[in-house]
C-alpha atoms as a PDB file:
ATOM      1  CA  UNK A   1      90.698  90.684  94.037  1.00  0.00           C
ATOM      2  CA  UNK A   2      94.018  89.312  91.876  1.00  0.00           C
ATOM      3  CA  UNK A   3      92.269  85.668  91.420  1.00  0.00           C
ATOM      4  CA  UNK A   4      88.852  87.385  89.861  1.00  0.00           C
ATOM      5  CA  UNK A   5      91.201  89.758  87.935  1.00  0.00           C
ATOM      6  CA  UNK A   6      92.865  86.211  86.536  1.00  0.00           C
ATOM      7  CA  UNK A   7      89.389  84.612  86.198  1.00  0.00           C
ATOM      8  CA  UNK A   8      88.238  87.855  83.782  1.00  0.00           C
ATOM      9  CA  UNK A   9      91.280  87.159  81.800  1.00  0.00           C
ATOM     10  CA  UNK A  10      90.692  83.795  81.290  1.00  0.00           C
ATOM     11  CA  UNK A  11      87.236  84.244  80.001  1.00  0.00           C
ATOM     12  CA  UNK A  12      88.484  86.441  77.465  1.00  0.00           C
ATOM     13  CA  UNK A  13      91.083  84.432  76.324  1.00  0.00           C
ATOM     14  CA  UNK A  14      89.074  81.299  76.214  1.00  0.00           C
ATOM     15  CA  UNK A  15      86.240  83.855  74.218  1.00  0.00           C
ATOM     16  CA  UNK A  16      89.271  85.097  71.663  1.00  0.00           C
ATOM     17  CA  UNK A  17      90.460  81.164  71.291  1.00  0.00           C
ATOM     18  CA  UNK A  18      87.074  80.281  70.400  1.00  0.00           C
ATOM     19  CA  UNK A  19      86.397  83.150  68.198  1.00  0.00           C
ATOM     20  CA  UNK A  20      89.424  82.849  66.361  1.00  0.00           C
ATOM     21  CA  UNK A  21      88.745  79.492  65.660  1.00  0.00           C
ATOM     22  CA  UNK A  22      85.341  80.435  64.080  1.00  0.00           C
ATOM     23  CA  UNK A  23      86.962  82.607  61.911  1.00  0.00           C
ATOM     24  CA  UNK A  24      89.132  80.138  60.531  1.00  0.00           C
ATOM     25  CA  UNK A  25      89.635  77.926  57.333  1.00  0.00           C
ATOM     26  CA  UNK A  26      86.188  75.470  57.783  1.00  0.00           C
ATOM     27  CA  UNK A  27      88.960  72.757  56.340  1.00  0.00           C
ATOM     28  CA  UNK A  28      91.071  72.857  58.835  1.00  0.00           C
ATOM     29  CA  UNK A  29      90.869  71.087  61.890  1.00  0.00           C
ATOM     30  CA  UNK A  30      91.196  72.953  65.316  1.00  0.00           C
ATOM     31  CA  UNK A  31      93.795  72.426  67.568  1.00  0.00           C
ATOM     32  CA  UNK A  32      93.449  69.837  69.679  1.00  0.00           C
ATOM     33  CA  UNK A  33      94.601  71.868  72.820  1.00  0.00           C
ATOM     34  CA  UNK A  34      94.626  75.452  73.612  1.00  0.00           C
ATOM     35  CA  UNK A  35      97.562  77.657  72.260  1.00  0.00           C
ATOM     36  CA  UNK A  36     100.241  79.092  75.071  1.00  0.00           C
ATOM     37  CA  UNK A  37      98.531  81.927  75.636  1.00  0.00           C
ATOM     38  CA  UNK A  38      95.585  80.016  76.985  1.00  0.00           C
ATOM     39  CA  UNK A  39      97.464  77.440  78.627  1.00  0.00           C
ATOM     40  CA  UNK A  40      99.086  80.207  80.005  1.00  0.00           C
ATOM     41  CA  UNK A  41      96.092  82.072  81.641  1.00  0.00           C
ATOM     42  CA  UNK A  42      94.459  78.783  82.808  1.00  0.00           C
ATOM     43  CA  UNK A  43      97.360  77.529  84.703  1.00  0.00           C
ATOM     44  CA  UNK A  44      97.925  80.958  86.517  1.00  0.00           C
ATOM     45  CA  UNK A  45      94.752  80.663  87.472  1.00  0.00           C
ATOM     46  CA  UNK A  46      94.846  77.059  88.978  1.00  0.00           C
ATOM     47  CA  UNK A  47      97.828  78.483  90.988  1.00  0.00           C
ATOM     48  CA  UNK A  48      95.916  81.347  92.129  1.00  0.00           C
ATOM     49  CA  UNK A  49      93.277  79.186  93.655  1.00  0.00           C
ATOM     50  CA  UNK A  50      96.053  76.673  95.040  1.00  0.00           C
ATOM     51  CA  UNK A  51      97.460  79.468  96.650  1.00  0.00           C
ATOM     52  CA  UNK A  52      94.384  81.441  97.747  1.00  0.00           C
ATOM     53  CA  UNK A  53      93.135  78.229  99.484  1.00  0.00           C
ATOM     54  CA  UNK A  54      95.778  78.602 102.382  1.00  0.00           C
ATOM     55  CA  UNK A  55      94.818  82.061 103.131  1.00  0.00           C
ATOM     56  CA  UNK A  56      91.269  81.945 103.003  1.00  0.00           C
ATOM     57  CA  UNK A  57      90.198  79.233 105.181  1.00  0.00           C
ATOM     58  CA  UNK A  58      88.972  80.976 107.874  1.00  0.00           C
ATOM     59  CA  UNK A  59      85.918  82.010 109.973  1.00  0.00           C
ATOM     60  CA  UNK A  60      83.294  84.298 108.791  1.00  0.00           C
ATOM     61  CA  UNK A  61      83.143  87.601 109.627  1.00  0.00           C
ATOM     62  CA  UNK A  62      79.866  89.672 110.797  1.00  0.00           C
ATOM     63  CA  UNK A  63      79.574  92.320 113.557  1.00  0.00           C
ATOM     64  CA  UNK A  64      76.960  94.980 113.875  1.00  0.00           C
ATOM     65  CA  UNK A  65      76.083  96.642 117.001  1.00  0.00           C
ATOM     66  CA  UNK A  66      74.226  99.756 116.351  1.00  0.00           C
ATOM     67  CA  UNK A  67      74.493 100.508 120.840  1.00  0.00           C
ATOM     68  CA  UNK A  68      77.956 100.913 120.333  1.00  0.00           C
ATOM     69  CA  UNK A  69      79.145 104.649 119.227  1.00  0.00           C
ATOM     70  CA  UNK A  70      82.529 104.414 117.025  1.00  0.00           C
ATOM     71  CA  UNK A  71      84.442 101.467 115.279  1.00  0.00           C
ATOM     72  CA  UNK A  72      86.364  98.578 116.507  1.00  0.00           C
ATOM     73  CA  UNK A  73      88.665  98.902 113.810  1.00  0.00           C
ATOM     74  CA  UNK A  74      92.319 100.211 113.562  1.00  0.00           C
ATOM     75  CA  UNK A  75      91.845 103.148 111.790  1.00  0.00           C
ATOM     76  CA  UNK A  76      88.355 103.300 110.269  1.00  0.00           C
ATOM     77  CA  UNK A  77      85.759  99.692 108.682  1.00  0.00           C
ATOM     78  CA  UNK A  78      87.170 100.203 105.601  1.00  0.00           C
ATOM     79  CA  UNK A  79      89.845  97.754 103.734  1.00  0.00           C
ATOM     80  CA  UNK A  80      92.993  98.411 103.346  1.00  0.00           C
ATOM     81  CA  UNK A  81      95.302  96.852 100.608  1.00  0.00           C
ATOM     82  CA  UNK A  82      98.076  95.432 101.681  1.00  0.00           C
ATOM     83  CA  UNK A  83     100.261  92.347 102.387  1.00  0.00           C
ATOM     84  CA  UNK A  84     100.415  89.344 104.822  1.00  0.00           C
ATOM     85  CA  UNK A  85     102.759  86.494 105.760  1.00  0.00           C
ATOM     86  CA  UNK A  86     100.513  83.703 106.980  1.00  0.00           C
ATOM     87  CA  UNK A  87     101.440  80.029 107.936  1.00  0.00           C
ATOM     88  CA  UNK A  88     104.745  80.710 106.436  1.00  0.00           C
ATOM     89  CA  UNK A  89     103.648  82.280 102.791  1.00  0.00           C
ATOM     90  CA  UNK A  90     104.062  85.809 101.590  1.00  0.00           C
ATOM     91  CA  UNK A  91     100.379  87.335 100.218  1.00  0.00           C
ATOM     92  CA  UNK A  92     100.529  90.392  98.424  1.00  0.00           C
ATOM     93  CA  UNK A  93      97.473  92.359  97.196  1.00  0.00           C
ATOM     94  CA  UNK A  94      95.594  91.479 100.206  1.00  0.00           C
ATOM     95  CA  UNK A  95      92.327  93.879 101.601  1.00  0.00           C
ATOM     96  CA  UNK A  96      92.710  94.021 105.239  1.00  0.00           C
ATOM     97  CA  UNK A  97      91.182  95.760 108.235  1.00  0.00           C
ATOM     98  CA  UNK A  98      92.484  94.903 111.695  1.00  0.00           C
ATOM     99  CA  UNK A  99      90.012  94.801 114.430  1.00  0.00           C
ATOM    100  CA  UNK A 100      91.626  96.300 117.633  1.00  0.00           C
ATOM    101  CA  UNK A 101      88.849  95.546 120.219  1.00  0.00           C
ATOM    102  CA  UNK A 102      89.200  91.723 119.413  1.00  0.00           C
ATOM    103  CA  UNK A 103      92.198  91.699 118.300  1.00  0.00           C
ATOM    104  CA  UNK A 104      91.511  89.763 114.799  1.00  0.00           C
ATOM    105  CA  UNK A 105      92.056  90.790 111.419  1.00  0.00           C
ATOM    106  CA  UNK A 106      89.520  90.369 108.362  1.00  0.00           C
ATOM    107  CA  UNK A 107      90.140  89.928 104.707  1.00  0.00           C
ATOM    108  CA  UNK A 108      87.278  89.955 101.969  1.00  0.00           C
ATOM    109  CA  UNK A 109      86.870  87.090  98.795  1.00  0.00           C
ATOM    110  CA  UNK A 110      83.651  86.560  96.974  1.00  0.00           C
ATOM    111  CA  UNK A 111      82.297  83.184  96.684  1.00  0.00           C
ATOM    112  CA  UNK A 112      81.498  80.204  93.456  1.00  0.00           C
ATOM    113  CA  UNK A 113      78.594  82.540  92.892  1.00  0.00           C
ATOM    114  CA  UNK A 114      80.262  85.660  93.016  1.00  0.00           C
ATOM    115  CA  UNK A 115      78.879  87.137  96.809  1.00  0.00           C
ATOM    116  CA  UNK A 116      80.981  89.307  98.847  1.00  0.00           C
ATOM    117  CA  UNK A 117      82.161  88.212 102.148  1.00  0.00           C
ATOM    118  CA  UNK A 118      84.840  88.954 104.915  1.00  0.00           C
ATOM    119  CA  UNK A 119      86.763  86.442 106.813  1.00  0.00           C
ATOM    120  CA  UNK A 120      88.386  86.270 109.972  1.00  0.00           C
ATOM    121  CA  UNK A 121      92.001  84.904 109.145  1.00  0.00           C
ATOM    122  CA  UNK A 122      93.576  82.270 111.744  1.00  0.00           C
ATOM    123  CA  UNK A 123      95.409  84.036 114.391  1.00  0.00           C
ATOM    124  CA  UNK A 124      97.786  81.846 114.988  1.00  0.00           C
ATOM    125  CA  UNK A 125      98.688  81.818 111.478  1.00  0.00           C
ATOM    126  CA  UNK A 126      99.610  85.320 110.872  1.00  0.00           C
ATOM    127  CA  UNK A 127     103.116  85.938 111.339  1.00  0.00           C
ATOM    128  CA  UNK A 128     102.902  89.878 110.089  1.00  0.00           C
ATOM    129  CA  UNK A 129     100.933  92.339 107.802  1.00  0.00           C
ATOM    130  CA  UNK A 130     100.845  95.277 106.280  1.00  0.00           C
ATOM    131  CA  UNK A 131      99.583  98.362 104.991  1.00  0.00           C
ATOM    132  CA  UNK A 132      99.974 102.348 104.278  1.00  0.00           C
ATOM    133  CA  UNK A 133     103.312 102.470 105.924  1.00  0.00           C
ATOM    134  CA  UNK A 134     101.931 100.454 109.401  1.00  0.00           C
ATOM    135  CA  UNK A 135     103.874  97.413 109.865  1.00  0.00           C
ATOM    136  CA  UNK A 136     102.269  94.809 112.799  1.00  0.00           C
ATOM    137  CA  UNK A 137     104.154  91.752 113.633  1.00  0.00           C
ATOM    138  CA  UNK A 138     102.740  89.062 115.996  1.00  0.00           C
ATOM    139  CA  UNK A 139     104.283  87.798 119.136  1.00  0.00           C
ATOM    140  CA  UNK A 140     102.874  85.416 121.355  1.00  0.00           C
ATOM    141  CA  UNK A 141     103.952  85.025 124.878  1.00  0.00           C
ATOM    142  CA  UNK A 142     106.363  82.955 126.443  1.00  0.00           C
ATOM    143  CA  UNK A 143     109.308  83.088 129.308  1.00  0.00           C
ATOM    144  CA  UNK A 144     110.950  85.903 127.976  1.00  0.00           C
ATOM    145  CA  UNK A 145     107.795  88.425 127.895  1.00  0.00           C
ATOM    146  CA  UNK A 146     106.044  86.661 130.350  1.00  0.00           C
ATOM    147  CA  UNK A 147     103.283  88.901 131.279  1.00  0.00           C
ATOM    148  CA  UNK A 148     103.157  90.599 128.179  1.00  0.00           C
ATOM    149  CA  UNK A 149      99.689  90.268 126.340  1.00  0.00           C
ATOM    150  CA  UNK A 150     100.234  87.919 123.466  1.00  0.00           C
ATOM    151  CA  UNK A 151      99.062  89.730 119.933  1.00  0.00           C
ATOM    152  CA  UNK A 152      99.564  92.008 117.140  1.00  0.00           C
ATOM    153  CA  UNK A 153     102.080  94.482 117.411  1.00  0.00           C
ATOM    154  CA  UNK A 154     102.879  97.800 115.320  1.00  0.00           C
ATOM    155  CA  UNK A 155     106.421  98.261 114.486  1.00  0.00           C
ATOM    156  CA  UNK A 156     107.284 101.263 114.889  1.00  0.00           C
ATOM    157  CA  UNK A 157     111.349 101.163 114.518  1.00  0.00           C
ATOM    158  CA  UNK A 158     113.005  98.405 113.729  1.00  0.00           C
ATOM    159  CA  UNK A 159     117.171  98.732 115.270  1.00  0.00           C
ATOM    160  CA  UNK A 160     119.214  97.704 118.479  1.00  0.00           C
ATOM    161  CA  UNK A 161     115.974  98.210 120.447  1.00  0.00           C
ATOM    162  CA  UNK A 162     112.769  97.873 118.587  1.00  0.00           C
ATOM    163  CA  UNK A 163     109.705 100.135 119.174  1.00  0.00           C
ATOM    164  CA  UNK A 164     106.585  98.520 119.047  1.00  0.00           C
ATOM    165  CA  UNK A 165     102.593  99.679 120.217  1.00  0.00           C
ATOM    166  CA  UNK A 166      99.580  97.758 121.021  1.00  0.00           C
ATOM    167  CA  UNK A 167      96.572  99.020 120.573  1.00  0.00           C
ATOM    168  CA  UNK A 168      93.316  98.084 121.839  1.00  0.00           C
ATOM    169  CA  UNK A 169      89.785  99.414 122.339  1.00  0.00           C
ATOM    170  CA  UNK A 170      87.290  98.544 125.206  1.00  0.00           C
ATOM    171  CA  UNK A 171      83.537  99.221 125.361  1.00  0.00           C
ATOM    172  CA  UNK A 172      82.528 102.199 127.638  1.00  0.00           C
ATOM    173  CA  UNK A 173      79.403 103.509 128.857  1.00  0.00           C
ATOM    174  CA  UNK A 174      78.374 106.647 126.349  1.00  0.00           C
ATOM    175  CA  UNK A 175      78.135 109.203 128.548  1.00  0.00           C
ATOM    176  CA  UNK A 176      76.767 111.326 125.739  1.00  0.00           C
ATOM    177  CA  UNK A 177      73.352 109.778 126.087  1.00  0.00           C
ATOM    178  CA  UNK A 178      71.387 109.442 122.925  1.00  0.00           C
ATOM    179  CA  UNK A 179      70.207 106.325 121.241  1.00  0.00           C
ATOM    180  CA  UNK A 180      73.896 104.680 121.045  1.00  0.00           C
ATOM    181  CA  UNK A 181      74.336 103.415 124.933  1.00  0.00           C
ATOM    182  CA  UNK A 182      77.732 102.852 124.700  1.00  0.00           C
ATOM    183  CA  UNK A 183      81.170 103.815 122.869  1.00  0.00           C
ATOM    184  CA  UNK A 184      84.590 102.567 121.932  1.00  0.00           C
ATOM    185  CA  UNK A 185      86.908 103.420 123.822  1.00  0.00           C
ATOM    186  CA  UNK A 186      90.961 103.463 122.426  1.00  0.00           C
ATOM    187  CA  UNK A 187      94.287 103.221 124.857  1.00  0.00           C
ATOM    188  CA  UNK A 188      97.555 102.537 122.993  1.00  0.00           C
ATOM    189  CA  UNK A 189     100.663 101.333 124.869  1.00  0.00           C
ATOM    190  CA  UNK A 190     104.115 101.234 123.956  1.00  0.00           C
ATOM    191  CA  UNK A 191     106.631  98.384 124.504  1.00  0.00           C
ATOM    192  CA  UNK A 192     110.747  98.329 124.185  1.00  0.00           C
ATOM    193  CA  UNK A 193     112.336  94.895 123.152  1.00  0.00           C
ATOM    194  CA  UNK A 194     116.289  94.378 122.748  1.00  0.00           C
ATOM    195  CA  UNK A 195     117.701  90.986 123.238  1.00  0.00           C
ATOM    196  CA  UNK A 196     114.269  89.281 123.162  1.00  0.00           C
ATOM    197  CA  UNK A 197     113.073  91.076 126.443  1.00  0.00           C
ATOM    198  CA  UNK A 198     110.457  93.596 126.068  1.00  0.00           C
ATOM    199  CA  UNK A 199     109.705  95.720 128.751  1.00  0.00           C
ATOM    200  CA  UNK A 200     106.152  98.262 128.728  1.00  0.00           C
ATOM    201  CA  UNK A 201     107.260 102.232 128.621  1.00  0.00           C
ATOM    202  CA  UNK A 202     105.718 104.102 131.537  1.00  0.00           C
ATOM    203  CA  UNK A 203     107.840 107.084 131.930  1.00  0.00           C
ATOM    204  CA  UNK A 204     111.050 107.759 130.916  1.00  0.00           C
ATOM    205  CA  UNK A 205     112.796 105.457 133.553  1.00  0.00           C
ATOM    206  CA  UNK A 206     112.043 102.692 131.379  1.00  0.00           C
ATOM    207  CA  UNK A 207     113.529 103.888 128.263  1.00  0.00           C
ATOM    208  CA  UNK A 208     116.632 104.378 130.236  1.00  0.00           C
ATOM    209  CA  UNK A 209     116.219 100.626 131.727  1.00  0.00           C
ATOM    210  CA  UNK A 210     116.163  99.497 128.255  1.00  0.00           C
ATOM    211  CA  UNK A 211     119.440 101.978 126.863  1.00  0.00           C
ATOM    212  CA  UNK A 212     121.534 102.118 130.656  1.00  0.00           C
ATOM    213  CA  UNK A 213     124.762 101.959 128.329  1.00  0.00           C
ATOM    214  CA  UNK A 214     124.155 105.195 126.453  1.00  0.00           C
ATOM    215  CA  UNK A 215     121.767 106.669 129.818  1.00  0.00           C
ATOM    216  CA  UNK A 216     123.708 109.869 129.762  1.00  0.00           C
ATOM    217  CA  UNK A 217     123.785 110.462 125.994  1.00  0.00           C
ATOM    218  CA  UNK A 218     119.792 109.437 126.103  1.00  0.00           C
ATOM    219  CA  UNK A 219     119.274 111.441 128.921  1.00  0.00           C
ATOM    220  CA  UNK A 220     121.041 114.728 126.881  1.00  0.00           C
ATOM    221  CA  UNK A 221     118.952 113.789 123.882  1.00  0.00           C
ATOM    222  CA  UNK A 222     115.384 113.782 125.572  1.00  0.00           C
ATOM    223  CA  UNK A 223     116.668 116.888 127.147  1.00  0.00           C
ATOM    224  CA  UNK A 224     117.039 118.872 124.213  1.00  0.00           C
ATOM    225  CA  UNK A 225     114.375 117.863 121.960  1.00  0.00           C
ATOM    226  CA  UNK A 226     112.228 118.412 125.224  1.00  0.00           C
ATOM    227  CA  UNK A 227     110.455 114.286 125.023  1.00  0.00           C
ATOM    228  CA  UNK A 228     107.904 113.803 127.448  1.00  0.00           C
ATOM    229  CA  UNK A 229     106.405 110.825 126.239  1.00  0.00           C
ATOM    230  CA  UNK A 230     103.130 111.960 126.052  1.00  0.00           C
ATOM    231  CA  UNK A 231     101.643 113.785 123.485  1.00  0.00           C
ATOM    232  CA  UNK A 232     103.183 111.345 121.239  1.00  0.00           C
ATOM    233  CA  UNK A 233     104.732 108.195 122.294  1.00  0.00           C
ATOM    234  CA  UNK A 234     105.492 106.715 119.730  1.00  0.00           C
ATOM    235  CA  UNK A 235     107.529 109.149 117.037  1.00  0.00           C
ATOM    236  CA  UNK A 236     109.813 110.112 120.163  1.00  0.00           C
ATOM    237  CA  UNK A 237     110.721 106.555 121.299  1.00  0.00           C
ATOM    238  CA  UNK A 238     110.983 105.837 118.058  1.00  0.00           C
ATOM    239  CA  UNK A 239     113.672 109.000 117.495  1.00  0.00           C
ATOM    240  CA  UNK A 240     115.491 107.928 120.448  1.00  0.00           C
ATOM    241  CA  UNK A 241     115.547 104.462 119.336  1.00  0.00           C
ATOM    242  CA  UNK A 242     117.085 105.690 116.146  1.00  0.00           C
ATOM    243  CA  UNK A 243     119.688 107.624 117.998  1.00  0.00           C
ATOM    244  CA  UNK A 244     120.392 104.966 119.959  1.00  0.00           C
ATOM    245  CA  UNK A 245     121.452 103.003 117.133  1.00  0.00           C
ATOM    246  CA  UNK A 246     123.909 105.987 115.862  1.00  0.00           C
ATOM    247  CA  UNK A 247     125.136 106.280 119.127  1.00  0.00           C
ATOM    248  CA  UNK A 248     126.458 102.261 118.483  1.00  0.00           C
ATOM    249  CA  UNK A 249     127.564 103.067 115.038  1.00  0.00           C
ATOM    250  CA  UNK A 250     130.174 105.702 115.870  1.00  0.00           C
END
């Protein structure tokens, strides 16, 4: 965590002052305040609280359910550094794990007495975050993507037409048996959005919806590199997103 990186410094520094001033001339007097250095480390450290404040003031975070087979999580429980833009303010260094089945993401910060916890960060207050090359952004529903859920989004190609996919996870019955009655279940969709519509891909009649003034060159290009939209989604609308784009810069 940066601010008990900056609290370890600080405690050295203040240790150094203070043995320096051990060491020195019994006649003279110390200084009555601390030299730049230490002034230094103790005011980055006030700022790093200030700023911490605004991020972590949210909800604690606990869920266990040993009945449930698999992880609710993104990727995997584990947390991810990265970077967040919440109620307006850039965070770098952040841990973060985003919870798919509710739809929530955690951070971690350890308390006054120096226990570990993980929080469950505003919703509303997230704007975007970050990590290992995945890029969400939120957006939250109104006339224009009416009937589109309201949430966090992966960016997946940013152009002309953006390329974005929701992910979610639902609890199933474990038909596996054993002592784990039921399982997480994953089902990603993908979503087109040019102009500030967004429209849900279900075959390739919507990706031509979205790009009717290039349909034949689109068409030709799916042709060729054989897209089907199925075994993966998301790298071929993304490729024919990007194509799209050259197609507008010639």
């Amino acid at each position: 965590m940066i601010i008990l990186k900056r609290i370890i410094i600080l405690v050295f520094l203040i240790l150094q002052h203070n043995l320096l001033l051990g060491q020195a001339d019994s006649k003279k007097l110390a200084p009555p305040y601390p030299d730049d250095a230490l002034k230094k480390a103790i005011l980055s450290y006030g700022e790093a609280v200030d700023e911490s404040t605004a991020l972590y003031n949210g909800v604690e975070y606990s869920y266990r359910n040993p009945d449930i087979k698999g992880t609710p999580f993104f990727n995997d429980d584990k947390l991810y550094n990265g970077s967040i833009v919440y109620d307006g303010q850039l965070y770098t260094g952040i841990n973060l794990k985003y919870n798919i089945y509710k739809d929530i993401l955690i951070t971690d910060y350890y308390d006054a007495q120096n226990f570990f916890h993980q929080l469950q960060l505003i919703k509303e207050k997230i704007e975007s975050f970050s990590w290992e090359g995945h890029e969400f952004i939120h957006i939250k529903q109104d006339v224009v993507n009416s009937g589109m859920p309201s949430g966090f989004y992966e960016l997946l190609h940013a152009g002309q037409v953006r390329v974005l996919g929701r992910y979610t996870k639902s609890v199933k019955k474990n038909s596996d048996g054993g002592s784990q009655l039921f399982v997480f279940a994953r089902k990603d969709n993908y979503y087109l959005q040019k102009d500030g519509a967004m429209i849900k891909v279900k075959k390739k009649r919507s990706v031509l919806e979205m790009m009717g003034d290039k349909e034949r060159e689109i068409k030709a290009f799916m042709k060729k590199n054989k897209f089907r939209l199925k075994a993966n989604p998301g790298r071929e609308l993304s490729a024919i997103a990007a194509y799209y784009d050259e197609l507008h810069e010639k």
